[in-house]
PDB file of N, CA and C in Angstrom:
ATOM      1  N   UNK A   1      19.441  -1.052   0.690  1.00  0.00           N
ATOM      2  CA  UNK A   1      19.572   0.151  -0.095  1.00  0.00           C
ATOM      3  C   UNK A   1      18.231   0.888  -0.116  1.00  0.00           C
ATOM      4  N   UNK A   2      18.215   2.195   0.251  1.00  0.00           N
ATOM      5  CA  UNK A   2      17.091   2.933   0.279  1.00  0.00           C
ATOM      6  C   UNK A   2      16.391   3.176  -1.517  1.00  0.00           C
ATOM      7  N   UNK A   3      15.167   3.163  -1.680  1.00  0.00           N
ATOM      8  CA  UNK A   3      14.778   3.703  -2.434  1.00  0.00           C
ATOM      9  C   UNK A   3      14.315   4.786  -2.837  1.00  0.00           C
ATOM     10  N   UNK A   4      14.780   5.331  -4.231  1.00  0.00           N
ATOM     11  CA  UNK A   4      14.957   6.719  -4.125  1.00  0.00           C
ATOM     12  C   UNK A   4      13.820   7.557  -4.518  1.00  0.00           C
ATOM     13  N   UNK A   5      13.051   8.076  -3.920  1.00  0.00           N
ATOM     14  CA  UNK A   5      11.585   8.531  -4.564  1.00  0.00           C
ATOM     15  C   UNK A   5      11.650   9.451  -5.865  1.00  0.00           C
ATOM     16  N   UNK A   6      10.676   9.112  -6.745  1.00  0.00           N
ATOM     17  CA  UNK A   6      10.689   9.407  -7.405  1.00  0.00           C
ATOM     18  C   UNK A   6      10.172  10.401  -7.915  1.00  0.00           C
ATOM     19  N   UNK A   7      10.297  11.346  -8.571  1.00  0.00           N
ATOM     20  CA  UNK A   7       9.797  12.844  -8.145  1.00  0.00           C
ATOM     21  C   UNK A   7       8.434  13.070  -9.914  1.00  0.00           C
ATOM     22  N   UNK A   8       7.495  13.598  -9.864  1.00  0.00           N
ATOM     23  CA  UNK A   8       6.561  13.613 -11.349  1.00  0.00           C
ATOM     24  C   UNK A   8       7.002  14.796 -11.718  1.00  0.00           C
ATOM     25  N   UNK A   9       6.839  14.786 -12.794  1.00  0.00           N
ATOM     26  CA  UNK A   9       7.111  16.257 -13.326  1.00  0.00           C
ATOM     27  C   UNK A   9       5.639  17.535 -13.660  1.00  0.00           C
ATOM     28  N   UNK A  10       5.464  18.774 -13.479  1.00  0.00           N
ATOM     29  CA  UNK A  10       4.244  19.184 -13.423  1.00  0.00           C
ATOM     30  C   UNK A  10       3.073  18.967 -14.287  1.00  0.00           C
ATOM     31  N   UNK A  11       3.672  18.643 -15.274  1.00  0.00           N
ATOM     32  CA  UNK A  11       1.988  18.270 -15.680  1.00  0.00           C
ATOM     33  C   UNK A  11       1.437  17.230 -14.937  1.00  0.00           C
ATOM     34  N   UNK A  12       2.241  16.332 -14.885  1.00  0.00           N
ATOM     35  CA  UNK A  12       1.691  14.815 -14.213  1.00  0.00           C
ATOM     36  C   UNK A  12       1.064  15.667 -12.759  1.00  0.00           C
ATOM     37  N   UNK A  13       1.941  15.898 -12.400  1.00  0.00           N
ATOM     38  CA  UNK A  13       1.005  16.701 -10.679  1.00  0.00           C
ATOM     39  C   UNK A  13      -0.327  17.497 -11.171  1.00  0.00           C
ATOM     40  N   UNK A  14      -0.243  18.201 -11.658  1.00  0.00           N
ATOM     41  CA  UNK A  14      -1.495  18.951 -12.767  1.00  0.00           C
ATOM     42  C   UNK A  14      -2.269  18.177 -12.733  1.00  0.00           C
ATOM     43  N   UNK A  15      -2.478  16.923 -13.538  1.00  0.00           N
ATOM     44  CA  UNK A  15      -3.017  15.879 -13.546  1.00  0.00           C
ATOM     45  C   UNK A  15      -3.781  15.893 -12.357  1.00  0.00           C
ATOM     46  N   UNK A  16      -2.903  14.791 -11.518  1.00  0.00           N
ATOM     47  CA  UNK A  16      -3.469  14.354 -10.487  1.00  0.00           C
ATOM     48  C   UNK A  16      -4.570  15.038  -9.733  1.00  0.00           C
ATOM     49  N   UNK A  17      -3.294  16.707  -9.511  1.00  0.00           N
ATOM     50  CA  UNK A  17      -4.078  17.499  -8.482  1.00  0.00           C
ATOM     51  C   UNK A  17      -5.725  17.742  -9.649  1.00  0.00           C
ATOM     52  N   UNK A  18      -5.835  17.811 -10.635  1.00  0.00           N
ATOM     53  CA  UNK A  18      -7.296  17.973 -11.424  1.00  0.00           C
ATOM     54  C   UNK A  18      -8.423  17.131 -11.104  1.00  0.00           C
ATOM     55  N   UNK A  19      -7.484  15.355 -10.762  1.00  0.00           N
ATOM     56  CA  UNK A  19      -8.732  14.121 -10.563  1.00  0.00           C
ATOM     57  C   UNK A  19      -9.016  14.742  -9.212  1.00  0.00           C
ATOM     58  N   UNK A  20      -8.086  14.825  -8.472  1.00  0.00           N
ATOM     59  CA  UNK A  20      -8.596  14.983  -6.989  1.00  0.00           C
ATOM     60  C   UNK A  20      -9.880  16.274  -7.159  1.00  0.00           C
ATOM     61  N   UNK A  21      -9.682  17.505  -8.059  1.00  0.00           N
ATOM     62  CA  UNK A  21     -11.005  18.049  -7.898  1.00  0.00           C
ATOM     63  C   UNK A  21     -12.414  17.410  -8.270  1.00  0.00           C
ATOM     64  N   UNK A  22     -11.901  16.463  -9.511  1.00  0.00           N
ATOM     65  CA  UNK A  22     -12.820  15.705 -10.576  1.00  0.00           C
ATOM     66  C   UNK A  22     -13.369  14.599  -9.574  1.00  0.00           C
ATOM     67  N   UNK A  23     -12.612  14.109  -8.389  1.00  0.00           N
ATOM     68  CA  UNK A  23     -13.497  13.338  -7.242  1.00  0.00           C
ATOM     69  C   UNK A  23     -14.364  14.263  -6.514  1.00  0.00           C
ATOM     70  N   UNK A  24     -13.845  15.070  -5.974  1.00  0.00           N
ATOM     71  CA  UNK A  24     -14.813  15.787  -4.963  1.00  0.00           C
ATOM     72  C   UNK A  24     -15.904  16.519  -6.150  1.00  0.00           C
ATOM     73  N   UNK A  25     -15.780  16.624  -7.248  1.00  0.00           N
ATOM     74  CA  UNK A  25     -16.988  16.912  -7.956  1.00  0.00           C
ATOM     75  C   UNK A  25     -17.779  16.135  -7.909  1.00  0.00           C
ATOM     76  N   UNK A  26     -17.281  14.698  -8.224  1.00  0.00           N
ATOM     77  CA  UNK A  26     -18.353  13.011  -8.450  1.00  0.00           C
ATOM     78  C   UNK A  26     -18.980  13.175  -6.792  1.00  0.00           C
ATOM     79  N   UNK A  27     -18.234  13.377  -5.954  1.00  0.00           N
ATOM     80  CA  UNK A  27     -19.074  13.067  -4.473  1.00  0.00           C
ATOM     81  C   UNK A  27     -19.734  14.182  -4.471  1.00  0.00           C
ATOM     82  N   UNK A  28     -19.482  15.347  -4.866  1.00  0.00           N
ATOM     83  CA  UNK A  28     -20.898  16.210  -4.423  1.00  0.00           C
ATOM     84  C   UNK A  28     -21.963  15.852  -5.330  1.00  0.00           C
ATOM     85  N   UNK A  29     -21.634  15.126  -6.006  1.00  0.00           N
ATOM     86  CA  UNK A  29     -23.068  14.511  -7.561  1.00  0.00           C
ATOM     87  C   UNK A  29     -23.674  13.607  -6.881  1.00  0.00           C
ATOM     88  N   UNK A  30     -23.273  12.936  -6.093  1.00  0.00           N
ATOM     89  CA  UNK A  30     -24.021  11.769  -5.325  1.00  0.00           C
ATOM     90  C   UNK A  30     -22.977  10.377  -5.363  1.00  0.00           C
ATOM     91  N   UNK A  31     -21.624  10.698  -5.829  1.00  0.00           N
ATOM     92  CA  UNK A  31     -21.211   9.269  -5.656  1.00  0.00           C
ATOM     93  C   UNK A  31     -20.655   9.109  -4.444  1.00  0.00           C
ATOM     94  N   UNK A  32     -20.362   8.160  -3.998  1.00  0.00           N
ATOM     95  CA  UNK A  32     -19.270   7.664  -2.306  1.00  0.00           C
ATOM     96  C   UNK A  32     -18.034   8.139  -3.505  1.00  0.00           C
ATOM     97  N   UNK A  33     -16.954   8.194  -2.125  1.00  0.00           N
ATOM     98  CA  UNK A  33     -15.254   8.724  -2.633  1.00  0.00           C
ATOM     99  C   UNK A  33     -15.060   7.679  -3.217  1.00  0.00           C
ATOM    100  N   UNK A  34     -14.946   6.220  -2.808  1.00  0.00           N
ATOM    101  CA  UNK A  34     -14.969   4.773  -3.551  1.00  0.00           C
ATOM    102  C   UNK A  34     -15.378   5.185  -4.720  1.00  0.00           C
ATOM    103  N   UNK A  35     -16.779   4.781  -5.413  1.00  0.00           N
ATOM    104  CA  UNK A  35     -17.393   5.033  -6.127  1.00  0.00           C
ATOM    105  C   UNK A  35     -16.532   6.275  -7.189  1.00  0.00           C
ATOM    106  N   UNK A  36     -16.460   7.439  -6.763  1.00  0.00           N
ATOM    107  CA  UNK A  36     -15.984   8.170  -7.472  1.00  0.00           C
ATOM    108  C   UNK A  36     -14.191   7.993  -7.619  1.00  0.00           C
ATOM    109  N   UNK A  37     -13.215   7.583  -7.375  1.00  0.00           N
ATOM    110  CA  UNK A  37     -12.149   6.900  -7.535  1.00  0.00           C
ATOM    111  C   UNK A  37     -11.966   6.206  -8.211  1.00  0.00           C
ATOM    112  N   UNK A  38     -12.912   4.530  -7.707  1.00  0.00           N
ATOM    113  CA  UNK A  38     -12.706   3.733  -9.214  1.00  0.00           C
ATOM    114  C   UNK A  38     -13.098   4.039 -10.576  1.00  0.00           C
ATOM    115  N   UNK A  39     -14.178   5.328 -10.262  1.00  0.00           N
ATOM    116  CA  UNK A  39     -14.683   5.404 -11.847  1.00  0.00           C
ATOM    117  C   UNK A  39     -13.307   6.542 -12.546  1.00  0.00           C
ATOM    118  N   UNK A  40     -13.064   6.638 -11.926  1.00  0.00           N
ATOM    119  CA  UNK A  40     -11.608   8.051 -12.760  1.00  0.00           C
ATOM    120  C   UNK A  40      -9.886   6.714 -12.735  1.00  0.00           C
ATOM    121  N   UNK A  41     -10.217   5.829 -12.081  1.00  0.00           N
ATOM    122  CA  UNK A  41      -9.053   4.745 -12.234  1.00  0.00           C
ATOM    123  C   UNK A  41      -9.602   4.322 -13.943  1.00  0.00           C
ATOM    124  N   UNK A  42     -11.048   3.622 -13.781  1.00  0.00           N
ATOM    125  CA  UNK A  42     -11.387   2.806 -14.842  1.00  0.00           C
ATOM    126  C   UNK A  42     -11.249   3.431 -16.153  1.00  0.00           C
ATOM    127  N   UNK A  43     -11.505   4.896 -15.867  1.00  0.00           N
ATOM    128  CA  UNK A  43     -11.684   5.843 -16.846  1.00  0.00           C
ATOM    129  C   UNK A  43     -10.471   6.690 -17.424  1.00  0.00           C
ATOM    130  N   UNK A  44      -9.617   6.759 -17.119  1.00  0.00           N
ATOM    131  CA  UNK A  44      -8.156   6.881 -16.511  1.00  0.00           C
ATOM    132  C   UNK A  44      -8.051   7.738 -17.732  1.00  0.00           C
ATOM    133  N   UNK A  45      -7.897   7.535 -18.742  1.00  0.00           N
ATOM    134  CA  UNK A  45      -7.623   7.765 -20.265  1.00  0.00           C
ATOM    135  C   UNK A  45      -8.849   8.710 -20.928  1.00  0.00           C
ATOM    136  N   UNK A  46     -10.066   8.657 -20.336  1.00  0.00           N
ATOM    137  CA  UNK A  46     -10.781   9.201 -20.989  1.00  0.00           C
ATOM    138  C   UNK A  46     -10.789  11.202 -19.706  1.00  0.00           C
ATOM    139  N   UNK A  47     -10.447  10.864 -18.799  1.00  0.00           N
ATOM    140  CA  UNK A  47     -10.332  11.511 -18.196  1.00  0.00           C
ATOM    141  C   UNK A  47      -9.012  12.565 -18.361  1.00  0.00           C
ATOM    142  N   UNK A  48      -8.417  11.622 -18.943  1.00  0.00           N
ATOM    143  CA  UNK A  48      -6.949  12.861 -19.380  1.00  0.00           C
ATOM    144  C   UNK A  48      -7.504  13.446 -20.589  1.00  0.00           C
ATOM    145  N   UNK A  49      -8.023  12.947 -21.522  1.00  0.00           N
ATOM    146  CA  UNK A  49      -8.257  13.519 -22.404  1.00  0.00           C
ATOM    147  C   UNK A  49      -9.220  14.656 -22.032  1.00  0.00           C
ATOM    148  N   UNK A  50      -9.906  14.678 -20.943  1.00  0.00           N
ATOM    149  CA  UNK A  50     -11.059  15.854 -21.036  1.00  0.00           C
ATOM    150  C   UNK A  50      -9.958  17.109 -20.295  1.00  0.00           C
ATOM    151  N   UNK A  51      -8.894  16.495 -19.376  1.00  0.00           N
ATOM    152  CA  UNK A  51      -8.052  17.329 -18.949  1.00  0.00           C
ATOM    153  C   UNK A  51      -7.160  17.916 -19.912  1.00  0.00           C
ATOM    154  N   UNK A  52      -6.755  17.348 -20.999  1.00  0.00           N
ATOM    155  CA  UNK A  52      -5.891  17.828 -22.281  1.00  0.00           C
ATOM    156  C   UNK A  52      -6.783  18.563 -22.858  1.00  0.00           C
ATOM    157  N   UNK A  53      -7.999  18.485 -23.349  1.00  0.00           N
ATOM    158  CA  UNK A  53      -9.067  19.213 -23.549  1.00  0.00           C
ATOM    159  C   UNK A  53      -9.497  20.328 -23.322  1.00  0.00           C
ATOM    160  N   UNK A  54      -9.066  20.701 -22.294  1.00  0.00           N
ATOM    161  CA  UNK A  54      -9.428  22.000 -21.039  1.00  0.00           C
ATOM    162  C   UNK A  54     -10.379  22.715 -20.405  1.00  0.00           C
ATOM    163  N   UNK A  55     -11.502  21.489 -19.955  1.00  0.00           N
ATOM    164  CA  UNK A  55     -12.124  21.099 -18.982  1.00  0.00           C
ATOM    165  C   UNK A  55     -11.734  21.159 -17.865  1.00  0.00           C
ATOM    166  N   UNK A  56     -12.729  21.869 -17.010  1.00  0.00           N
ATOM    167  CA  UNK A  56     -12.644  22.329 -15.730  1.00  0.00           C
ATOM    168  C   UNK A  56     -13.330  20.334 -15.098  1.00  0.00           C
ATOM    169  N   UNK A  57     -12.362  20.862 -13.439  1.00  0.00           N
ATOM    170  CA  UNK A  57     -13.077  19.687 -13.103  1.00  0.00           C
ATOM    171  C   UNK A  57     -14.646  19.427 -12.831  1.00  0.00           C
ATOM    172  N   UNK A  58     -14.816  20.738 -12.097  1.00  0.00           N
ATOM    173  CA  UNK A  58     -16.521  20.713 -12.399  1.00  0.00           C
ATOM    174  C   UNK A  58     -17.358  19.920 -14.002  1.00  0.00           C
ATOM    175  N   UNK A  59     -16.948  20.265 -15.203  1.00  0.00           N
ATOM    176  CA  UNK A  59     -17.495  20.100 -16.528  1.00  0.00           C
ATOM    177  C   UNK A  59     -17.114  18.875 -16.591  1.00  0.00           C
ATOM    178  N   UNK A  60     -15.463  17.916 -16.527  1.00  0.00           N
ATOM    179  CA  UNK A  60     -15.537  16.627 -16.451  1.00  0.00           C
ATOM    180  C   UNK A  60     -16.363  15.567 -15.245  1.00  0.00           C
ATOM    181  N   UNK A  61     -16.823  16.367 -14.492  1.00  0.00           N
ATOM    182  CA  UNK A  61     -17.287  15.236 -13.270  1.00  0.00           C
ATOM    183  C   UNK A  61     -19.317  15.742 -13.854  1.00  0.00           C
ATOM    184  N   UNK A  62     -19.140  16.775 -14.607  1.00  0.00           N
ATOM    185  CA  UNK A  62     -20.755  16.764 -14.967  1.00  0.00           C
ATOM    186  C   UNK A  62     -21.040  15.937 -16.301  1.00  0.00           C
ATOM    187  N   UNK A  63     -19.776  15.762 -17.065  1.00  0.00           N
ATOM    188  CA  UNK A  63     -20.133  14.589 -18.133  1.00  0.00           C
ATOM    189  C   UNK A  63     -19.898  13.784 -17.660  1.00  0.00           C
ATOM    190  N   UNK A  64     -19.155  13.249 -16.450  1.00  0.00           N
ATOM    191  CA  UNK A  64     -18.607  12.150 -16.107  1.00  0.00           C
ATOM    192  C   UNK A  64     -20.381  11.359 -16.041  1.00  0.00           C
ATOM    193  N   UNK A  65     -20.608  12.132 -14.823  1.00  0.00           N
ATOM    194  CA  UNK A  65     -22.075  11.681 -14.074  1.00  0.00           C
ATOM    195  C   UNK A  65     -23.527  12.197 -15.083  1.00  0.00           C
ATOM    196  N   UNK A  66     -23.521  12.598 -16.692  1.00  0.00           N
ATOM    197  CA  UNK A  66     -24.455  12.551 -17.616  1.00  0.00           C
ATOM    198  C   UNK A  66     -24.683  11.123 -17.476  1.00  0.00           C
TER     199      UNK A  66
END
């Protein structure tokens, strides 16, 4: 039986598509993509909140890396 993909609804994509800027912010700061990945996995929660917040990804990846 095939599995049926499962589709997010837009905020959740919102989301996502935000970390993906909030990485390429951490790598132009000086982190590796690694580096900047696990820290928005580990951070996961504190990172939505700066996105619920309404923080640009630039401003979360410049407190990220304070």
């Amino acid at each position: 039986m095939a599995k049926k993909e499962e589709q997010l609804d837009e905020e959740t994509m919102a989301l996502i598509n935000w970390c993906i800027e909030v990485e390429k912010h951490l790598v132009a700061g000086g982190a590796t993509q690694k580096e900047a990945q696990d820290h928005i996995e580990e951070q996961v929660e504190w990172f939505t909140d700066l996105f619920y917040d309404g923080l640009s990804p630039e401003e979360a990846a410049k407190e990220a890396l304070a």
